[in-house]
Protein backbone atom coordinates (compact mmCIF):
# COMPACT_ATOMS: atom_id res chain seq x y z
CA UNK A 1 0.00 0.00 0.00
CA UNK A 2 1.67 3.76 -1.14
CA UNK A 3 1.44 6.26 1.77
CA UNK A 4 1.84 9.57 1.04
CA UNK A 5 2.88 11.44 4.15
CA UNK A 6 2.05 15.17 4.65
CA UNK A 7 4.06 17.80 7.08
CA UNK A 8 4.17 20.94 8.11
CA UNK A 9 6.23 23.47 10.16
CA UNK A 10 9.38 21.57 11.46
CA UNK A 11 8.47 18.19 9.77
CA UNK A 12 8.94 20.27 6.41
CA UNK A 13 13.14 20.27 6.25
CA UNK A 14 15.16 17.89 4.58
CA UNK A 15 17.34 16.91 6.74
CA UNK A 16 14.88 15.79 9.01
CA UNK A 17 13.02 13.71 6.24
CA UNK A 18 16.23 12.33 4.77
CA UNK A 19 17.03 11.10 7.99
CA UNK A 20 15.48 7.65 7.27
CA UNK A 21 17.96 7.19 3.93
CA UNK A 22 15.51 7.64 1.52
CA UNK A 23 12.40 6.78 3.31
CA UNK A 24 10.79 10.27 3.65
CA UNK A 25 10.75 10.39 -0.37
CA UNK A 26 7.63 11.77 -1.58
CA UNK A 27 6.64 13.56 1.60
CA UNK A 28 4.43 16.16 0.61
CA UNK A 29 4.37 19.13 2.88
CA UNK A 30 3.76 23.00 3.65
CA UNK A 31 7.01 25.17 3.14
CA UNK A 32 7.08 28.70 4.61
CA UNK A 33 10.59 29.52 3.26
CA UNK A 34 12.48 29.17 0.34
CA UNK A 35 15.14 26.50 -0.33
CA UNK A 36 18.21 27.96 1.93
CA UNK A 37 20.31 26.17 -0.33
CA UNK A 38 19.62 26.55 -3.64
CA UNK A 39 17.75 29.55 -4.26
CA UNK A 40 19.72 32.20 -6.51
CA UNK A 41 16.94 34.95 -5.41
CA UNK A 42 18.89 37.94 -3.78
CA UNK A 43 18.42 38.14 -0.65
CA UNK A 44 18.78 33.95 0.18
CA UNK A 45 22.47 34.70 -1.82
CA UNK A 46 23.16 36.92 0.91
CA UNK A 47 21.75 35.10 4.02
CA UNK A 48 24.51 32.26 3.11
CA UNK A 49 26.90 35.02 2.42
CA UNK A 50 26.43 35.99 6.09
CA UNK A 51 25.61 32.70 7.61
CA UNK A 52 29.20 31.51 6.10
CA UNK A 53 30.78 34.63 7.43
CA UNK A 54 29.59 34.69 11.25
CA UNK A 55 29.28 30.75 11.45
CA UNK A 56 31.80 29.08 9.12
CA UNK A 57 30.89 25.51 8.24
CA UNK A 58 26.78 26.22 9.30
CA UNK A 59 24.88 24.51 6.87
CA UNK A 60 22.11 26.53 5.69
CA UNK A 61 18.71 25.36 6.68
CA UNK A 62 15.20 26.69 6.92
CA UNK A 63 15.73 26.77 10.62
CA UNK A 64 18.67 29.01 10.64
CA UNK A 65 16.83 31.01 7.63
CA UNK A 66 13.70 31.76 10.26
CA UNK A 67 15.48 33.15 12.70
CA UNK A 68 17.53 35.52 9.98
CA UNK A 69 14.23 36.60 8.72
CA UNK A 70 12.72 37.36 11.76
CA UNK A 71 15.90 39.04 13.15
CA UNK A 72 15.95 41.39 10.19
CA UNK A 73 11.95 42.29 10.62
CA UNK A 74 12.48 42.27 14.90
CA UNK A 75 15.72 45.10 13.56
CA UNK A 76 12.83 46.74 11.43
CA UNK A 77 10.68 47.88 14.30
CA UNK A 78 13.48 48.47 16.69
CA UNK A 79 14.63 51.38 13.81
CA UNK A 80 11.09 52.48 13.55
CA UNK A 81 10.61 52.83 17.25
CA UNK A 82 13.98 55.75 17.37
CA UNK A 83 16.35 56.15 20.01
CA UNK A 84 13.76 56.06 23.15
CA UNK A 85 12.65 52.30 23.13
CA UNK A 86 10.19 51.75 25.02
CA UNK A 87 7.92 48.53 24.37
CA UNK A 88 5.05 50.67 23.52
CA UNK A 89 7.05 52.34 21.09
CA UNK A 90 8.40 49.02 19.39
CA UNK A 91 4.59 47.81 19.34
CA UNK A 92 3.61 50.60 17.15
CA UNK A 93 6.45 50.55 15.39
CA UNK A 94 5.68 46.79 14.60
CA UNK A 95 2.09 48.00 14.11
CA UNK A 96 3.32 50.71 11.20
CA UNK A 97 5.00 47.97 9.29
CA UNK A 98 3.09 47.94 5.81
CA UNK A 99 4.36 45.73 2.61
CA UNK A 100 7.62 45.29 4.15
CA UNK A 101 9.98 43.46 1.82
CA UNK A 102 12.44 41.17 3.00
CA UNK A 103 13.07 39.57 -0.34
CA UNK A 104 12.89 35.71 1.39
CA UNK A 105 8.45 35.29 2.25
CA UNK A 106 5.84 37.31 0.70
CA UNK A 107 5.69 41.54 2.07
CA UNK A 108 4.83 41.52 5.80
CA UNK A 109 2.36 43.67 7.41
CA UNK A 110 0.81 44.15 10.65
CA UNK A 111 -1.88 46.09 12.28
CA UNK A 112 -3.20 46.89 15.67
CA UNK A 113 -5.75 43.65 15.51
CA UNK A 114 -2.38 41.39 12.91
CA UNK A 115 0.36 40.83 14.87
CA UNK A 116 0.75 37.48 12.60
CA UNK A 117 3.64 38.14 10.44
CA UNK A 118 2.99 35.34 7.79
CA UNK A 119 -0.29 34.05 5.88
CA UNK A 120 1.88 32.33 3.06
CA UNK A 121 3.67 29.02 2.21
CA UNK A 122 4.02 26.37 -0.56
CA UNK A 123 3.19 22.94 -1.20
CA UNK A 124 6.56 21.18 -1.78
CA UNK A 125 7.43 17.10 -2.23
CA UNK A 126 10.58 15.37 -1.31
CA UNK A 127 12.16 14.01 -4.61
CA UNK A 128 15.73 12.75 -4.63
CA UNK A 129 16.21 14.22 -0.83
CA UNK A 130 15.34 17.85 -2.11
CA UNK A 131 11.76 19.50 -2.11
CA UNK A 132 10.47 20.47 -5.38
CA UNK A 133 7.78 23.44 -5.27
CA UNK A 134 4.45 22.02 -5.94
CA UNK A 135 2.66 25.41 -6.16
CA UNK A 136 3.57 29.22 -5.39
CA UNK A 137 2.75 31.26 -2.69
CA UNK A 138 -0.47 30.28 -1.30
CA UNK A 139 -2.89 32.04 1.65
CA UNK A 140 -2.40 29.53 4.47
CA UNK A 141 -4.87 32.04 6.94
């Protein structure tokens, strides 16, 4: 009997799934970030660049990719909020973010009642221990 296994949110990394030598093929799951590997769009070229330059020999992953995406949004507000930070002040500098392009997920806003920085992902399969885009960016909400 064929199986197909679905994940999402940490299930959806390769290394994880490859874990099982070759058992995890055909996985289909819900990506929220590019490949960290392999993409040649802009601003993934330069997360490596940096990855490799503050943490020589760190593989990129989508794990390591998260946290550079949120630290560059979290940087954001604390810019928008000026030199008297208060945590007020960073909320409605979060709160002012509109369309905010980081180049990596789809433009980020928030609002006073959105504090949810992501609606997007995309349906991706395991093939040959990589995942292979299914679909584009879809509304996940």
């Amino acid at each position: 009997m064929n199986t197909t296994l679905v994940s999402t949110g940490p299930l959806t990394d390769e290394k994880f799934l490859n874990v099982g030598g070759g058992l995890g093929e055909g996985v289909i799951g819900m990506a929220l970030y590019p490949d960290p590997q392999r993409s040649t769009k802009s601003s993934i070229v330069e997360y490596r660049k940096i990855l490799e330059k503050y943490y020589p020999g760190h593989e990129p992953n989508r794990y390591n990719l998260y946290g550079y995406l949120y630290t560059k949004l979290f940087v954001e507000g604390i810019k928008r909020a000026g030199k008297n930070l208060t945590r007020e002040g960073f909320i409605k500098s979060m709160e002012s973010i509109k369309n905010w392009e980081s180049g990596i997920i789809p433009p980020v806003s928030f609002s006073e009642t959105d504090h949810h920085a992501q609606d997007e992902g995309f349906i991706v399969e395991l093939k040959k221990g990589v995942f292979q885009p299914l679909t584009d960016w879809i509304l996940v909400d």
